[in-house]
C-alpha atoms as a PDB file:
ATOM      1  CA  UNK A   1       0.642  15.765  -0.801  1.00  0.00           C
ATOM      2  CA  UNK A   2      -2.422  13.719  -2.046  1.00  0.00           C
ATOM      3  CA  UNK A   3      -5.961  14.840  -1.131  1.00  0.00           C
ATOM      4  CA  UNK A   4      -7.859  14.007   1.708  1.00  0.00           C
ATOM      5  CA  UNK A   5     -11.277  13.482   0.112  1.00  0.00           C
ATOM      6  CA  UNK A   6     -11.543  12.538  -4.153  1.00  0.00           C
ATOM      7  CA  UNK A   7     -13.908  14.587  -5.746  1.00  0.00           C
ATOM      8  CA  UNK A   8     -17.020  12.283  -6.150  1.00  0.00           C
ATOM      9  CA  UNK A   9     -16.333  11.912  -2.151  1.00  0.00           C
ATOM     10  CA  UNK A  10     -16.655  15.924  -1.373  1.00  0.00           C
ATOM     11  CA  UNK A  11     -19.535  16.199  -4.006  1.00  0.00           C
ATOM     12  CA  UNK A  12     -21.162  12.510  -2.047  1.00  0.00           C
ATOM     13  CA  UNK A  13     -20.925  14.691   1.516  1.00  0.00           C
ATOM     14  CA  UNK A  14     -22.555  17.699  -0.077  1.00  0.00           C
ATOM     15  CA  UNK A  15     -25.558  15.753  -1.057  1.00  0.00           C
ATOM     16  CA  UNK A  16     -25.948  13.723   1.952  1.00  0.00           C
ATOM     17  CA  UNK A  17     -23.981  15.375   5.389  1.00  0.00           C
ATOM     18  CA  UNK A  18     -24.183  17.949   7.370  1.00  0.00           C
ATOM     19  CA  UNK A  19     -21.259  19.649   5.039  1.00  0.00           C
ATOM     20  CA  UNK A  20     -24.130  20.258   2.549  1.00  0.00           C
ATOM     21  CA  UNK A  21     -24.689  23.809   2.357  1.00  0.00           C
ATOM     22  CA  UNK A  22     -21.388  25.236   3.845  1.00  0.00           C
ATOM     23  CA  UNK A  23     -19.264  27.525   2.362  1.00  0.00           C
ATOM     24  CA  UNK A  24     -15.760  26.817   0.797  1.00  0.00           C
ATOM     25  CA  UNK A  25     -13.609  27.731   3.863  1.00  0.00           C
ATOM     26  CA  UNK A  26     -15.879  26.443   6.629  1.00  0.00           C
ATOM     27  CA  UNK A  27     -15.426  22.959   4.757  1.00  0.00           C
ATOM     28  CA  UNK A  28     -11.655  23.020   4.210  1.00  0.00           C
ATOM     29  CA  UNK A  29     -11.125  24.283   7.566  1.00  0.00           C
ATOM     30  CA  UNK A  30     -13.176  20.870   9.107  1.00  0.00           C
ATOM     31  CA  UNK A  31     -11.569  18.657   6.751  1.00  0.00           C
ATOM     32  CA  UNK A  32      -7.787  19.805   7.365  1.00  0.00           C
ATOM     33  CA  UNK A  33      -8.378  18.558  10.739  1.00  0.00           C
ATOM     34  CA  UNK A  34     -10.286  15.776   9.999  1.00  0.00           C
ATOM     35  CA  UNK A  35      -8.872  11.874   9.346  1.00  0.00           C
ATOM     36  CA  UNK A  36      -9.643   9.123   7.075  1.00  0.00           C
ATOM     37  CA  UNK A  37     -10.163   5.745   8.651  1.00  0.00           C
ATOM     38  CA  UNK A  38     -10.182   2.537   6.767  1.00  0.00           C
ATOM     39  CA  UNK A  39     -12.044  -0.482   8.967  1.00  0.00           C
ATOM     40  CA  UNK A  40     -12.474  -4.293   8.045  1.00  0.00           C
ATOM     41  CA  UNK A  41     -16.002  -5.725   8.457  1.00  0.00           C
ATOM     42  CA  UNK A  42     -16.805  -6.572  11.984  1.00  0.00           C
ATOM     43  CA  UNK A  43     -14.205  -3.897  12.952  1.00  0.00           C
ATOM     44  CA  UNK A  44     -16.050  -2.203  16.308  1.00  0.00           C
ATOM     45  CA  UNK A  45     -15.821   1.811  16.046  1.00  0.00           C
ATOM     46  CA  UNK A  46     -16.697   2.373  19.577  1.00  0.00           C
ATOM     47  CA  UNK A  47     -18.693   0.638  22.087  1.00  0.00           C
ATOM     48  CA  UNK A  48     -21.712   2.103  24.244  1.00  0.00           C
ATOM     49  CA  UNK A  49     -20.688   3.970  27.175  1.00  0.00           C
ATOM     50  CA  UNK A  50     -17.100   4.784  25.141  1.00  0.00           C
ATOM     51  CA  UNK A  51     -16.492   8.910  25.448  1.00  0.00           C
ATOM     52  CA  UNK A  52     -18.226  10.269  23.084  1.00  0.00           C
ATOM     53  CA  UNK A  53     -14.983  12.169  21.637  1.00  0.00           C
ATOM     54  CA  UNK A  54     -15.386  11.548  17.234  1.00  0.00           C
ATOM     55  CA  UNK A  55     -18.536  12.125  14.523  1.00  0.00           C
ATOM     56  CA  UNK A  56     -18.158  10.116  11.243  1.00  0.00           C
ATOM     57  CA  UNK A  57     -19.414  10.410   8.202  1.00  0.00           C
ATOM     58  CA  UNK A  58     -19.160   6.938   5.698  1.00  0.00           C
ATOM     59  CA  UNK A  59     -17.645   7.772   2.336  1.00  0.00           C
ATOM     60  CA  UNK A  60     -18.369   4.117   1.693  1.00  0.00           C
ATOM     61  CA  UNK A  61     -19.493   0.946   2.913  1.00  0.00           C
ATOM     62  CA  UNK A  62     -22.062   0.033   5.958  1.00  0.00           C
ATOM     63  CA  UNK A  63     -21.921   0.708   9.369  1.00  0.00           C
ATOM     64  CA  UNK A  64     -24.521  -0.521  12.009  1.00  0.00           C
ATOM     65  CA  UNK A  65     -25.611   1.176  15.398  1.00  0.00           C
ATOM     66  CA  UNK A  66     -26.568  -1.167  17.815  1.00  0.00           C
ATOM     67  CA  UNK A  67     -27.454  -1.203  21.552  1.00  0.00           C
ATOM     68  CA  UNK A  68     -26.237  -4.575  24.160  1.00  0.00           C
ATOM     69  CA  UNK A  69     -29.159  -5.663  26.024  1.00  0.00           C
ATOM     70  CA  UNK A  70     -28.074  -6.834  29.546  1.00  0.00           C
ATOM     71  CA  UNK A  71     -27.743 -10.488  28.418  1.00  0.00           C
ATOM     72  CA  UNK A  72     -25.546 -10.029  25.891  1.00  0.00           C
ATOM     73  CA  UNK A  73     -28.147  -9.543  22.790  1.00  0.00           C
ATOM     74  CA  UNK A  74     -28.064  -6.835  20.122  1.00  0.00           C
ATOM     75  CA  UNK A  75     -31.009  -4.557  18.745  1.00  0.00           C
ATOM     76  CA  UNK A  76     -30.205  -2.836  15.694  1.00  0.00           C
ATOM     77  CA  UNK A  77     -31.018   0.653  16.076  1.00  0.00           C
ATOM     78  CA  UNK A  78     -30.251   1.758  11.957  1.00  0.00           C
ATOM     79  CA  UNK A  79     -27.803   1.322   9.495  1.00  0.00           C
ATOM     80  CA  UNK A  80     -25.850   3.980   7.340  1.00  0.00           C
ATOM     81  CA  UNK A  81     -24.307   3.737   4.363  1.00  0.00           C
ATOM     82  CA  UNK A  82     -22.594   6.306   2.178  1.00  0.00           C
ATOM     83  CA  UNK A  83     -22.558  10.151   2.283  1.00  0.00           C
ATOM     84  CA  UNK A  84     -24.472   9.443   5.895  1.00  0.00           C
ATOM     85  CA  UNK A  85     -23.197  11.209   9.170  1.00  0.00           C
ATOM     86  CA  UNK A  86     -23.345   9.383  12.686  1.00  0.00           C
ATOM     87  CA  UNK A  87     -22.209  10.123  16.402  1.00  0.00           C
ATOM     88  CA  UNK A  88     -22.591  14.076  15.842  1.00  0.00           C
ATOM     89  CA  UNK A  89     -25.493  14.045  18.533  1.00  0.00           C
ATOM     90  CA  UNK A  90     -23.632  12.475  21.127  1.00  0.00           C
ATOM     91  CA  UNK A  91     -20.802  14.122  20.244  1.00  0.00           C
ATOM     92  CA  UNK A  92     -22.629  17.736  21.325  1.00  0.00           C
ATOM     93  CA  UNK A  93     -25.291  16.276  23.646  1.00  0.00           C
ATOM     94  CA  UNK A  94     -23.807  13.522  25.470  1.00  0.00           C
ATOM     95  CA  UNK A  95     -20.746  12.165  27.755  1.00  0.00           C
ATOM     96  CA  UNK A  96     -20.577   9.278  26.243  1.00  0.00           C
ATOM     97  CA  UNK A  97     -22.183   6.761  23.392  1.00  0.00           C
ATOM     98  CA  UNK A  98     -25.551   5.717  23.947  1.00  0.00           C
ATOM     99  CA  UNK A  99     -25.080   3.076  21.409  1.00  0.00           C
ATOM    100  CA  UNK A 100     -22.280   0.897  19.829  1.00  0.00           C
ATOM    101  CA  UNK A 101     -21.317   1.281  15.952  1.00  0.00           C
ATOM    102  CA  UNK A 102     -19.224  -1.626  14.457  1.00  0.00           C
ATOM    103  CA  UNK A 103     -18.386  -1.981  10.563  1.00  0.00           C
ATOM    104  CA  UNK A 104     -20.794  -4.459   9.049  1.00  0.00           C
ATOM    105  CA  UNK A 105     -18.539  -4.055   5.370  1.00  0.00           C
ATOM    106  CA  UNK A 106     -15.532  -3.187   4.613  1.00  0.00           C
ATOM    107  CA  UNK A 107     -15.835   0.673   5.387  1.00  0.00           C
ATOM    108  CA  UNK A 108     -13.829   4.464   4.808  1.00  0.00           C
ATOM    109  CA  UNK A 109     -14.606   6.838   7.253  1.00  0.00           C
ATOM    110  CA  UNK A 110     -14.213  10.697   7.464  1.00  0.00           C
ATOM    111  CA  UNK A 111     -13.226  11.118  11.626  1.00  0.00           C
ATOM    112  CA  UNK A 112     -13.887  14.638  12.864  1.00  0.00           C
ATOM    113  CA  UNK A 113     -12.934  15.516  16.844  1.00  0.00           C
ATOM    114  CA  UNK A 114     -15.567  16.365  19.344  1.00  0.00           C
ATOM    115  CA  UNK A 115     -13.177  19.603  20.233  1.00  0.00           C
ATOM    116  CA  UNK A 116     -12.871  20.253  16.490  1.00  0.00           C
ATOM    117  CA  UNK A 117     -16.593  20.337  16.245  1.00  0.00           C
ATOM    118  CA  UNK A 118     -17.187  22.487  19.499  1.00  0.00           C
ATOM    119  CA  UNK A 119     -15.039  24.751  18.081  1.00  0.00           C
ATOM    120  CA  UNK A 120     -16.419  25.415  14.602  1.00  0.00           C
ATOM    121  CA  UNK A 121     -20.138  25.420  16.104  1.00  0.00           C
ATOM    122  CA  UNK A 122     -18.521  28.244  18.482  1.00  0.00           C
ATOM    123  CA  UNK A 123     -17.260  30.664  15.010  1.00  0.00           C
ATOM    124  CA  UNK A 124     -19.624  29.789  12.947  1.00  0.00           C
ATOM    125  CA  UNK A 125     -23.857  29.345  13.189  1.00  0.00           C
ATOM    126  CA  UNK A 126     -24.185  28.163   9.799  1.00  0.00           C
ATOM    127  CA  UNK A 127     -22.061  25.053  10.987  1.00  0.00           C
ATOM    128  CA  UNK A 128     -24.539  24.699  14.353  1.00  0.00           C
ATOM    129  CA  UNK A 129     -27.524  25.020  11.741  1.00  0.00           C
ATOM    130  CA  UNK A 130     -25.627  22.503   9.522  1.00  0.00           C
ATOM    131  CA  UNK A 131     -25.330  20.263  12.949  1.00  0.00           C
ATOM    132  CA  UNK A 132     -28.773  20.774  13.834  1.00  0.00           C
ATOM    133  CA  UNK A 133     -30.137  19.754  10.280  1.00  0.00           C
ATOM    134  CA  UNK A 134     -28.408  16.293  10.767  1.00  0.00           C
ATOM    135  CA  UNK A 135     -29.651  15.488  13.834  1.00  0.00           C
ATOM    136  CA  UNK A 136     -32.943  16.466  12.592  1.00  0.00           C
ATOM    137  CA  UNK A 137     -32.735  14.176   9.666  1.00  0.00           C
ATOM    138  CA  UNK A 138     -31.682  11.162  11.674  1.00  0.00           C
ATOM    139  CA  UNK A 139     -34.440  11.659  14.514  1.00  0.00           C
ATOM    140  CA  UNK A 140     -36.958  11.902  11.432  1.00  0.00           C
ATOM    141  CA  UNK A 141     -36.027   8.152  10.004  1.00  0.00           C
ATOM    142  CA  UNK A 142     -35.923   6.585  13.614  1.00  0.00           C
ATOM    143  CA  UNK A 143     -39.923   8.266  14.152  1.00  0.00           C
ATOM    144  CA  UNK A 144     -40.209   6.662  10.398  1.00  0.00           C
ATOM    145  CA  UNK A 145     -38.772   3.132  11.623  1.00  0.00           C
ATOM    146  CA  UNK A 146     -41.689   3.209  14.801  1.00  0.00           C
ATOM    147  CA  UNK A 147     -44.297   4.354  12.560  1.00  0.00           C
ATOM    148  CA  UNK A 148     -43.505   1.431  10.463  1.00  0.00           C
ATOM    149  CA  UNK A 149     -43.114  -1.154  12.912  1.00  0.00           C
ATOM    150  CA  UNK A 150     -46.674   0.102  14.177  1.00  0.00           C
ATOM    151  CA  UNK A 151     -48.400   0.649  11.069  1.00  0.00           C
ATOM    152  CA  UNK A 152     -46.696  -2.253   8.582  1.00  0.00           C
ATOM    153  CA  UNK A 153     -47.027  -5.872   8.431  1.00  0.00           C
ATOM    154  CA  UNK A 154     -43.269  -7.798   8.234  1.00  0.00           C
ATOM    155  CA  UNK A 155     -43.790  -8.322   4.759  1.00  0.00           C
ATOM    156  CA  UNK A 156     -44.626  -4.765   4.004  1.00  0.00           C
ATOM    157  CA  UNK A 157     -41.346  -3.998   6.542  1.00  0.00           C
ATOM    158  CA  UNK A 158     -39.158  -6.099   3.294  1.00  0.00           C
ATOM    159  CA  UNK A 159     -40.894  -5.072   0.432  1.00  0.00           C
ATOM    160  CA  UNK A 160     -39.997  -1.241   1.556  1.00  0.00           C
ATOM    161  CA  UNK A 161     -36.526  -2.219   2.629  1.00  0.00           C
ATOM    162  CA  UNK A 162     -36.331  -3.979  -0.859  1.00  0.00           C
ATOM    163  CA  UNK A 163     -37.663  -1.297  -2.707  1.00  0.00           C
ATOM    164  CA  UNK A 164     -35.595   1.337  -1.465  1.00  0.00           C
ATOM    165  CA  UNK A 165     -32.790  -0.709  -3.252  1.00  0.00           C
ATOM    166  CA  UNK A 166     -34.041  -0.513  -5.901  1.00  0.00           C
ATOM    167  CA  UNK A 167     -32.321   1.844  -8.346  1.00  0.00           C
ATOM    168  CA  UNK A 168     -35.110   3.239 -10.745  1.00  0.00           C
ATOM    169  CA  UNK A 169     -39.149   4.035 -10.381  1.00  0.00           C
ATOM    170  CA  UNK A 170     -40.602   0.917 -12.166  1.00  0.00           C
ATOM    171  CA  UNK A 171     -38.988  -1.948 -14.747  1.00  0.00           C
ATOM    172  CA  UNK A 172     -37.650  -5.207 -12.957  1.00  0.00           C
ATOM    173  CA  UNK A 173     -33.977  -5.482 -11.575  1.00  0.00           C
ATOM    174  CA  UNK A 174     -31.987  -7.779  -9.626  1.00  0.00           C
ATOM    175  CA  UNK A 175     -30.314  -6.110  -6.672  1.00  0.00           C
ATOM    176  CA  UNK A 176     -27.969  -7.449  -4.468  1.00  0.00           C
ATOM    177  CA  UNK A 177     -28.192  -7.255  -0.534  1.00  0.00           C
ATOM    178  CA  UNK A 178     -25.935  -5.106   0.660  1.00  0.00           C
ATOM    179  CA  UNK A 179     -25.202  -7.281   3.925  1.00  0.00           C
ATOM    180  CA  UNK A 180     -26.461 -10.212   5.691  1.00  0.00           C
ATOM    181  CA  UNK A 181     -30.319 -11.501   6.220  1.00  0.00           C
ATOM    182  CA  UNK A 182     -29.561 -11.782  10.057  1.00  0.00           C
ATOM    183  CA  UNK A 183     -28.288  -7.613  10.142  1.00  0.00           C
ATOM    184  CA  UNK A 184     -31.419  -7.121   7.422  1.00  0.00           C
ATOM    185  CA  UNK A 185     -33.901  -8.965   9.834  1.00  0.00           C
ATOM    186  CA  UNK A 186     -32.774  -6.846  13.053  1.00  0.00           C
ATOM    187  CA  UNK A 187     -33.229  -3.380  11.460  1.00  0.00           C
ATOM    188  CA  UNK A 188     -36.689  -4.716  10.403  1.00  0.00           C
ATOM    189  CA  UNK A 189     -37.690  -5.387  13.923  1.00  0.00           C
ATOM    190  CA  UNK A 190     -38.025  -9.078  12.754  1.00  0.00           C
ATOM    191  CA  UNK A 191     -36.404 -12.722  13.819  1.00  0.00           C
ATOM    192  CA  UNK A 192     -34.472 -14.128  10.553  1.00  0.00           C
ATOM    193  CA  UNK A 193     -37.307 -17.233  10.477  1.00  0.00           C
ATOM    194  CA  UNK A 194     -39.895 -14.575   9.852  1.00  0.00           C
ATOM    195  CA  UNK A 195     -37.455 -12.694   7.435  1.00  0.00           C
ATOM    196  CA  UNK A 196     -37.567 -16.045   5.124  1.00  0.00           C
ATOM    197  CA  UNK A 197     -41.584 -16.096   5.232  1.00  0.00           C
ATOM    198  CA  UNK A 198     -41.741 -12.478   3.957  1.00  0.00           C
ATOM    199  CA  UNK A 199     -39.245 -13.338   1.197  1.00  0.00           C
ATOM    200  CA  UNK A 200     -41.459 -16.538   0.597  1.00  0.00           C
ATOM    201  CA  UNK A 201     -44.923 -14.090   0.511  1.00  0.00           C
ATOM    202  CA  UNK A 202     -43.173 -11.892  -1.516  1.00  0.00           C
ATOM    203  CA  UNK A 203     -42.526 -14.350  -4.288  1.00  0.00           C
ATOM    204  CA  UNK A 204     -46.496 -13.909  -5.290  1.00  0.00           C
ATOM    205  CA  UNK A 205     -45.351 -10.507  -6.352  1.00  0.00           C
ATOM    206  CA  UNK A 206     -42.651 -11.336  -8.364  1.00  0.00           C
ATOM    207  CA  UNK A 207     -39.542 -11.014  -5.654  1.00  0.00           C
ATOM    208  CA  UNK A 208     -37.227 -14.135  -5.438  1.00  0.00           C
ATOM    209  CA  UNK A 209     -34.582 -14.271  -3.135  1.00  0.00           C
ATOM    210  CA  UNK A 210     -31.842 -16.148  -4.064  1.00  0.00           C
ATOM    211  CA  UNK A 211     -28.456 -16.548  -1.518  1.00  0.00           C
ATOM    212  CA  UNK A 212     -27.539 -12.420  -1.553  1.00  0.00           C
ATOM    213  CA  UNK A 213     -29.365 -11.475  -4.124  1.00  0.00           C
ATOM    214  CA  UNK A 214     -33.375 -10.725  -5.026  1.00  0.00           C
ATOM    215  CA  UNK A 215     -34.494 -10.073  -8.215  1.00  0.00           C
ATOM    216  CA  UNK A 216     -37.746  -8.105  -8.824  1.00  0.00           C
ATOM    217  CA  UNK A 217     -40.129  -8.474 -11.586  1.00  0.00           C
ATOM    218  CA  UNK A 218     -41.859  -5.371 -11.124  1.00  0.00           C
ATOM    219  CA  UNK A 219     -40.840  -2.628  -9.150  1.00  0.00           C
ATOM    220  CA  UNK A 220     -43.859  -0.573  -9.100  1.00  0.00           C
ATOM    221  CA  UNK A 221     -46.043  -3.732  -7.727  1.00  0.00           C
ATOM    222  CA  UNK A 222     -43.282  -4.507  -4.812  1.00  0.00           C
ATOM    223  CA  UNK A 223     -43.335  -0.492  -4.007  1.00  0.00           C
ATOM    224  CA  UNK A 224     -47.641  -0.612  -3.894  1.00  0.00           C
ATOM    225  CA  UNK A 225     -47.373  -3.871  -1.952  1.00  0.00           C
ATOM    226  CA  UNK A 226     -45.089  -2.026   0.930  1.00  0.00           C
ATOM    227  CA  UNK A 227     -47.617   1.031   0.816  1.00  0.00           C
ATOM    228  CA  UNK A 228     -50.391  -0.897   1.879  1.00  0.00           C
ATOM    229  CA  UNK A 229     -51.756  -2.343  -1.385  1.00  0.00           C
ATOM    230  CA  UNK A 230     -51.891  -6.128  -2.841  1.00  0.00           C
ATOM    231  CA  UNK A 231     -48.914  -5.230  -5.408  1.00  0.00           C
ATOM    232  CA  UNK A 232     -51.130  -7.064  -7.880  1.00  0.00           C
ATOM    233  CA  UNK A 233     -51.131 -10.181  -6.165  1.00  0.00           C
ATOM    234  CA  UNK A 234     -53.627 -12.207  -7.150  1.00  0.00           C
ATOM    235  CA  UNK A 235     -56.829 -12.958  -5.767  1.00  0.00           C
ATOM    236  CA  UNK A 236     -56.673 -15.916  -3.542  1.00  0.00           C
ATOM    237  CA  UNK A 237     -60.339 -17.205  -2.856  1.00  0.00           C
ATOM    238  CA  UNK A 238     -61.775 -17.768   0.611  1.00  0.00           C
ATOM    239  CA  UNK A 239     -62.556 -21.430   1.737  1.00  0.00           C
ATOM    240  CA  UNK A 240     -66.057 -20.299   3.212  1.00  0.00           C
ATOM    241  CA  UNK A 241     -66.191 -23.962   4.774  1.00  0.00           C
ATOM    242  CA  UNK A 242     -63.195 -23.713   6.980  1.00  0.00           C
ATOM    243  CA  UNK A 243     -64.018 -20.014   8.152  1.00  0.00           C
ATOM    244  CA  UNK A 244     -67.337 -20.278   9.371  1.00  0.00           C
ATOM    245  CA  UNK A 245     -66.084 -23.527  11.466  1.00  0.00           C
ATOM    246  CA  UNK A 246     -63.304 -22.037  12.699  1.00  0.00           C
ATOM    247  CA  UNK A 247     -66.263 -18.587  13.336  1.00  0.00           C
ATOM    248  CA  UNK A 248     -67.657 -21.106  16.043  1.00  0.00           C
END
């Protein structure tokens, strides 16, 4: 019988899930009753108000949570990618799904039960602490998400996004997008028209967009730029004329 999980996937959910930190028989007893799920891109997991019955955690690919507004519209609530766990709130808090999840890539999923999870939480506090963590973690980056829409400009919102792509501390790279500018705009609290004037801004730091892919002259400079500073932009000098008329 072949193994549930490869290797590089149990050492990915270490790192990244609430499996990080348990001990050797607490995680072989989840994962013997857990299931693998392959979905096709724009395959929808659940929908909002489904029973919330399953957690998942992504061994690869993107999934987005979304919410339905009452005339039919989406707002992107986050997006998870590998090694991430979602659902595990609802699953111990909640009747049902307060959002919707649908596959935004080609995805494999790790399906654990809500009785499964119950259950294990009920033997074992390490697991609830495990649990807890999680949830912790995920209420953390949606405070981070308001902060930002708050605090950052749209540009700033991209250069961050782009920048934690980004696969070393300085250097240039060229980094692909991992799905569509429409999905990217919505989880940057942005319309895709003002998506395409951030990527134009950005280009005086050294970003160019180019169909799915941007490539970045200088990571350090896109990385001060979303912090706050001018990414070594360069000085643009003030028409004096046209602001003291428009002053009046």
């Amino acid at each position: 019988m072949e193994p549930l999980l490869t290797d590089g996937e149990l050492a990915l959910m270490r790192r990244r899930s609430f499996f990080g930190g348990l001990d050797e028989e607490l995680m072989s007893s989840l994962l013997t009753d857990a299931h693998v799920h392959q979905a096709n891109a724009g395959e929808i997991l659940f929908i909002q108000g489904d029973l919330a019955d399953t957690c998942f955690i992504i061994l690869d690919g993107w999934v987005k949570l979304y919410r339905l507004s009452m005339d039919g519209g989406e707002a992107i609530v986050s997006v998870y990618s590998r090694g991430q766990s979602f659902a595990e709130a609802a699953v111990f808090s909640m009747e049902t799904y307060p959002v919707a999840a649908e596959a935004v890539s080609p995805v494999k999923l790790l399906r654990i039960s809500r009785e499964i999870l119950h259950q294990r939480v009920r033997e074992n506090p390490e697991f609830a602490l495990s649990i807890l963590s999680a949830t912790s973690i995920h209420l953390k980056q949606l405070v981070k998400q308001v902060e930002q829409l708050k605090t950052h400009t749209g540009t700033q919102r991209v250069a961050r996004f782009l920048g934690s792509l980004c696969p070393m501390e300085d250097g240039s790279c060229t980094i692909g997008l991992p799905y569509d500018k429409t999905l990217i705009a919505g989880c940057l609290g942005m319309k895709p028209e003002s998506l395409s004037r951030a990527f134009a801004k950005l280009r005086r730091i050294g970003v160019r967009v180019e169909r799915n892919a941007a490539a970045i002259s200088n990571i350090r400079n896109l990385r001060d730029y979303a912090n706050g500073g001018d990414g070594g932009m360069p000085y643009q000098r003030t028409n004096v004329a046209s602001t003291r008329y428009s002053a009046h």
